[in-house]
Protein backbone atom coordinates (compact mmCIF):
# COMPACT_ATOMS: atom_id res chain seq x y z
CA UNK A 1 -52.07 34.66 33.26
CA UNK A 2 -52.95 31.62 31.60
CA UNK A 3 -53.82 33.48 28.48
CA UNK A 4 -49.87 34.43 28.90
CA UNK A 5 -49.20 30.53 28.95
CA UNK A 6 -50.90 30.02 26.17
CA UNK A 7 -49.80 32.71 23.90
CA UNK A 8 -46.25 31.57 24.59
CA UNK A 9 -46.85 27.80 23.70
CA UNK A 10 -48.42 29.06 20.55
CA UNK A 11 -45.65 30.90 19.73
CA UNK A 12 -43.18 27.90 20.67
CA UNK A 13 -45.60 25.27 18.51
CA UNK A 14 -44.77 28.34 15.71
CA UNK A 15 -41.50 28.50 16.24
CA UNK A 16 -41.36 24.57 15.62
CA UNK A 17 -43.35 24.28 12.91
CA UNK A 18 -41.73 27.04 11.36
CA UNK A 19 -38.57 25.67 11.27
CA UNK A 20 -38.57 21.68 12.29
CA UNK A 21 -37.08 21.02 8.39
CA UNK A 22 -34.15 22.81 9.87
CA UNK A 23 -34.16 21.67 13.54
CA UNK A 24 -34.55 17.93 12.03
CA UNK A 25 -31.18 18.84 10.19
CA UNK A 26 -29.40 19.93 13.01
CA UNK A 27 -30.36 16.38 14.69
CA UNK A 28 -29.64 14.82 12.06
CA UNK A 29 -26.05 16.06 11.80
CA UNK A 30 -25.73 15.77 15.56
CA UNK A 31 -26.40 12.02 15.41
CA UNK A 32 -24.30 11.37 12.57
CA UNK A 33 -21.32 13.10 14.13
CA UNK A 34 -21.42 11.03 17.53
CA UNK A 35 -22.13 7.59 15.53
CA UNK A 36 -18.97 8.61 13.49
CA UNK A 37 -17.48 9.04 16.39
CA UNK A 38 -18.55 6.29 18.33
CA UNK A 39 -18.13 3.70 15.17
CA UNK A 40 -14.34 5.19 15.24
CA UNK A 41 -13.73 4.45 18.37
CA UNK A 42 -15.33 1.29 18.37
CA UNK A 43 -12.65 0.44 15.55
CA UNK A 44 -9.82 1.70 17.22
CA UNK A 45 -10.70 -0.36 20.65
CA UNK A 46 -10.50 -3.48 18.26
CA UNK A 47 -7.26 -2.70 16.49
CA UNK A 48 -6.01 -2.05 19.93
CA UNK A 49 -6.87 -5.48 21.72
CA UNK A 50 -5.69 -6.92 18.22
CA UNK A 51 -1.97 -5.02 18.40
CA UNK A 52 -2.09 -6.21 21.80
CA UNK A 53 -2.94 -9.78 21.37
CA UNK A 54 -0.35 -9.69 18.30
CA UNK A 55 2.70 -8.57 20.52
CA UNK A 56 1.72 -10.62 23.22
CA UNK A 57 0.83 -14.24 21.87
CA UNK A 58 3.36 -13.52 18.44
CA UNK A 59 6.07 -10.64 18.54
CA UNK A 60 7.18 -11.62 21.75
CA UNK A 61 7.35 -15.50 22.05
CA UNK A 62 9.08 -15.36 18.64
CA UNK A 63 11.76 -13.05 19.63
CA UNK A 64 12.51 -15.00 22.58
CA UNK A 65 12.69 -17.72 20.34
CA UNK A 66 14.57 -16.52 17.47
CA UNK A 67 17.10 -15.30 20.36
CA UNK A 68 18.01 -18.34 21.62
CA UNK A 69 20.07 -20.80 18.93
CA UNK A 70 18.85 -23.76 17.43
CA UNK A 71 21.22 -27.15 17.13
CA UNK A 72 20.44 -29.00 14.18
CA UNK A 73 21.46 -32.79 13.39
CA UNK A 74 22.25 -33.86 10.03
CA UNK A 75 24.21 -36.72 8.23
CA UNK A 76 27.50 -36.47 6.71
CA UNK A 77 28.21 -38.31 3.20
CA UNK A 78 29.61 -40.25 2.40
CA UNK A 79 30.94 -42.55 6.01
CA UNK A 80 27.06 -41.75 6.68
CA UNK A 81 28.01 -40.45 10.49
CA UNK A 82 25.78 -37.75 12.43
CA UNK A 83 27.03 -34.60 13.22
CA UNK A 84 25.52 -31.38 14.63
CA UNK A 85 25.59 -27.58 15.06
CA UNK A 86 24.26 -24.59 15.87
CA UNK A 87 22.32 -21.68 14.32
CA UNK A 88 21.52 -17.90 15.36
CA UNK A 89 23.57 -14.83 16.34
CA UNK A 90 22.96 -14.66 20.08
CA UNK A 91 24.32 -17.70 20.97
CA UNK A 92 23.41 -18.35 23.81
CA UNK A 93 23.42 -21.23 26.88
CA UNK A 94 20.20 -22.09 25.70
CA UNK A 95 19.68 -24.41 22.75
CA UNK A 96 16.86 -25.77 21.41
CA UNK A 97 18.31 -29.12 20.11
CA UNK A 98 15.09 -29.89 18.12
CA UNK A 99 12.85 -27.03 15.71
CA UNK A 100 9.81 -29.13 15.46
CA UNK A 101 9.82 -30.49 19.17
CA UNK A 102 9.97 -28.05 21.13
CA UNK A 103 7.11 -26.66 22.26
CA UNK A 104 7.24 -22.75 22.06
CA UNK A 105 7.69 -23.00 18.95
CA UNK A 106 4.36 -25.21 18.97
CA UNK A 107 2.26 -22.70 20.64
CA UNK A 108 3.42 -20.25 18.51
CA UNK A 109 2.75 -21.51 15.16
CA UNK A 110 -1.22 -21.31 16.48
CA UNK A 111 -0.62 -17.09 16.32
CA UNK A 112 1.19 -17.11 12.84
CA UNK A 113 -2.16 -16.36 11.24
CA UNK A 114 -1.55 -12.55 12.56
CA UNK A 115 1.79 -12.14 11.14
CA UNK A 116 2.45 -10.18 8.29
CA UNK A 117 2.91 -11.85 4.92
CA UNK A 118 6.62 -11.36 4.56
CA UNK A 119 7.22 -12.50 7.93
CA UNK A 120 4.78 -15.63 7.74
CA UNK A 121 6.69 -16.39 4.76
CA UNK A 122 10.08 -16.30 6.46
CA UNK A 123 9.27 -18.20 8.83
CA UNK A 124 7.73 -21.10 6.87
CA UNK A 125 10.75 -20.62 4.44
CA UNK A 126 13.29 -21.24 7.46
CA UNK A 127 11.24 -24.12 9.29
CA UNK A 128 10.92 -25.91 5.71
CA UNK A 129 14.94 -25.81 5.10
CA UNK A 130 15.42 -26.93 8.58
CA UNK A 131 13.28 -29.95 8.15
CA UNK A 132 14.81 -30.87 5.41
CA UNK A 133 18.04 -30.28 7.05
CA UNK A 134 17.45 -32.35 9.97
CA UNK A 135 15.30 -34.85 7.75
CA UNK A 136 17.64 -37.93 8.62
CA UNK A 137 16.89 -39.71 5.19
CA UNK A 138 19.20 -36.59 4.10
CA UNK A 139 23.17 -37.29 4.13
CA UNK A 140 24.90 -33.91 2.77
CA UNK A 141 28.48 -33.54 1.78
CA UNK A 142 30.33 -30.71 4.08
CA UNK A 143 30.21 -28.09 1.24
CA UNK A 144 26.33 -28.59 1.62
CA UNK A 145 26.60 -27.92 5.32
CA UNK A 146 28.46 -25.25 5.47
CA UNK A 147 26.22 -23.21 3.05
CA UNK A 148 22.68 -24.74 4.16
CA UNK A 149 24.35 -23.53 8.01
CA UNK A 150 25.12 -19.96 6.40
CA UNK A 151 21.75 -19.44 4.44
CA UNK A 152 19.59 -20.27 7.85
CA UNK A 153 21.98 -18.46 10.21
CA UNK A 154 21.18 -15.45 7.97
CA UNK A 155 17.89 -16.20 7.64
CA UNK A 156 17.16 -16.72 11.34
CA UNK A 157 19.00 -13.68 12.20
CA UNK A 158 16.48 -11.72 9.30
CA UNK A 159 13.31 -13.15 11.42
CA UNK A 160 14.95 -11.68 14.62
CA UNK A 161 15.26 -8.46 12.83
CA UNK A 162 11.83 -8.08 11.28
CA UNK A 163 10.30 -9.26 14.68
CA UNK A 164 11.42 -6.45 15.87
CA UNK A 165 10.84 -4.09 13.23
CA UNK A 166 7.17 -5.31 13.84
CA UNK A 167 7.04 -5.02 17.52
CA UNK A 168 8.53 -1.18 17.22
CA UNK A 169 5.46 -0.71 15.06
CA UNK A 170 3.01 -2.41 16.50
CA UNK A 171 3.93 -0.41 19.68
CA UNK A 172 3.78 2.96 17.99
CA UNK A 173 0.69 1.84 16.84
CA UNK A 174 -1.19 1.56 20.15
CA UNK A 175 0.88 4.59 21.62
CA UNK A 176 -1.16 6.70 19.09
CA UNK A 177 -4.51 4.53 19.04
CA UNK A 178 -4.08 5.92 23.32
CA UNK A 179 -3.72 9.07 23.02
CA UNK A 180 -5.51 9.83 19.29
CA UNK A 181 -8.28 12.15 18.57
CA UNK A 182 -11.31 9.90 19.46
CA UNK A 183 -9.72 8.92 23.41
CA UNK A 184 -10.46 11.25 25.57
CA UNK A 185 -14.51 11.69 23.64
CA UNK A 186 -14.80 7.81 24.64
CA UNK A 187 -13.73 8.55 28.10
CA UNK A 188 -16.02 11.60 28.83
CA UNK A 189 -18.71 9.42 27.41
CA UNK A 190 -18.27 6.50 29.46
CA UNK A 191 -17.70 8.84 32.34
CA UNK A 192 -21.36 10.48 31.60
CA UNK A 193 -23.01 7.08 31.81
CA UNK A 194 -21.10 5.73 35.23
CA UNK A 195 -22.46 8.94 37.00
């Protein structure tokens, strides 16, 4: 009986050594296909708390914002006297009487780092002009008003739009990072190790 044993070792140690270049291949391929896997869902659970973060602390504060309408203040030429009015389509009962005061608007600049480049831009486009709008050393003639008022009502009103442009993406975005290829492998594994 235990010449039995032994015989069949021997025969497993030849089976081995006959083909371990081949067995160490099929390892080897093994292990690269679950750290592929792993690495790509590592990636995607990243981009996911990113998109997240994005619409949370970003998309959504700024179309709350850019939703409301903004009163400006600005000085007529030439009697000099102060005048004011508002900006943005959805007028609303809600104004925010000053862009640079209010604090939204505060908090939000702090996230603008994760906004795309043409959207960053717009935004820092808009804010400048209404600086210099409400800059008070500023007097403009009622011509100037008038088109200054029409250029950052349209311009407001593009931000709105491309917020939400971005939001409808960004949302897309994690609905397939949820339910792509590499989900349900991450939740089997994590599964396997909790049991």
């Amino acid at each position: 009986m235990s010449l039995n044993v032994i015989a069949y070792l021997e025969d497993i140690l030849t089976f081995i050594n006959r083909y371990n270049t081949l067995v160490l291949v099929a390892v080897t391929i093994l292990y690269t296909i679950l750290t592929y896997k792993l690495s790509a869902e590592s990636k995607n659970e990243r981009r996911y708390h990113y998109l997240q973060k994005r619409l949370e602390y970003l998309y959504f504060p700024l179309k709350d914002i850019f939703s409301s309408s903004f009163g400006l203040s600005f000085r007529i030429k030439p009697a000099g006297e102060r005048r004011s009015t508002q900006i943005g389509s959805q007028k609303g009962p809600e104004i925010l009487r000053c862009f640079f005061m209010d604090r939204r608007l505060g908090e939000l600049k702090s996230y603008l780092y994760m906004a795309p480049p043409d959207l960053k831009r717009m935004f820092d486009d808009w804010a400048k002009k209404v600086s210099e709008f409400e800059d008070p050393e500023n007097i403009w003639s009622e011509e100037e008003v008038v088109s200054m008022v029409t250029k950052l009502d349209i311009s407001f009103n593009n931000i709105y739009n491309k917020t939400n442009e971005y939001i409808e993406r960004d949302e897309q975005e994690l609905y397939s990072i949820c339910n792509g290829p590499y989900k349900s492998y991450l939740k089997k594994v994590k599964e396997y190790f909790r049991s």
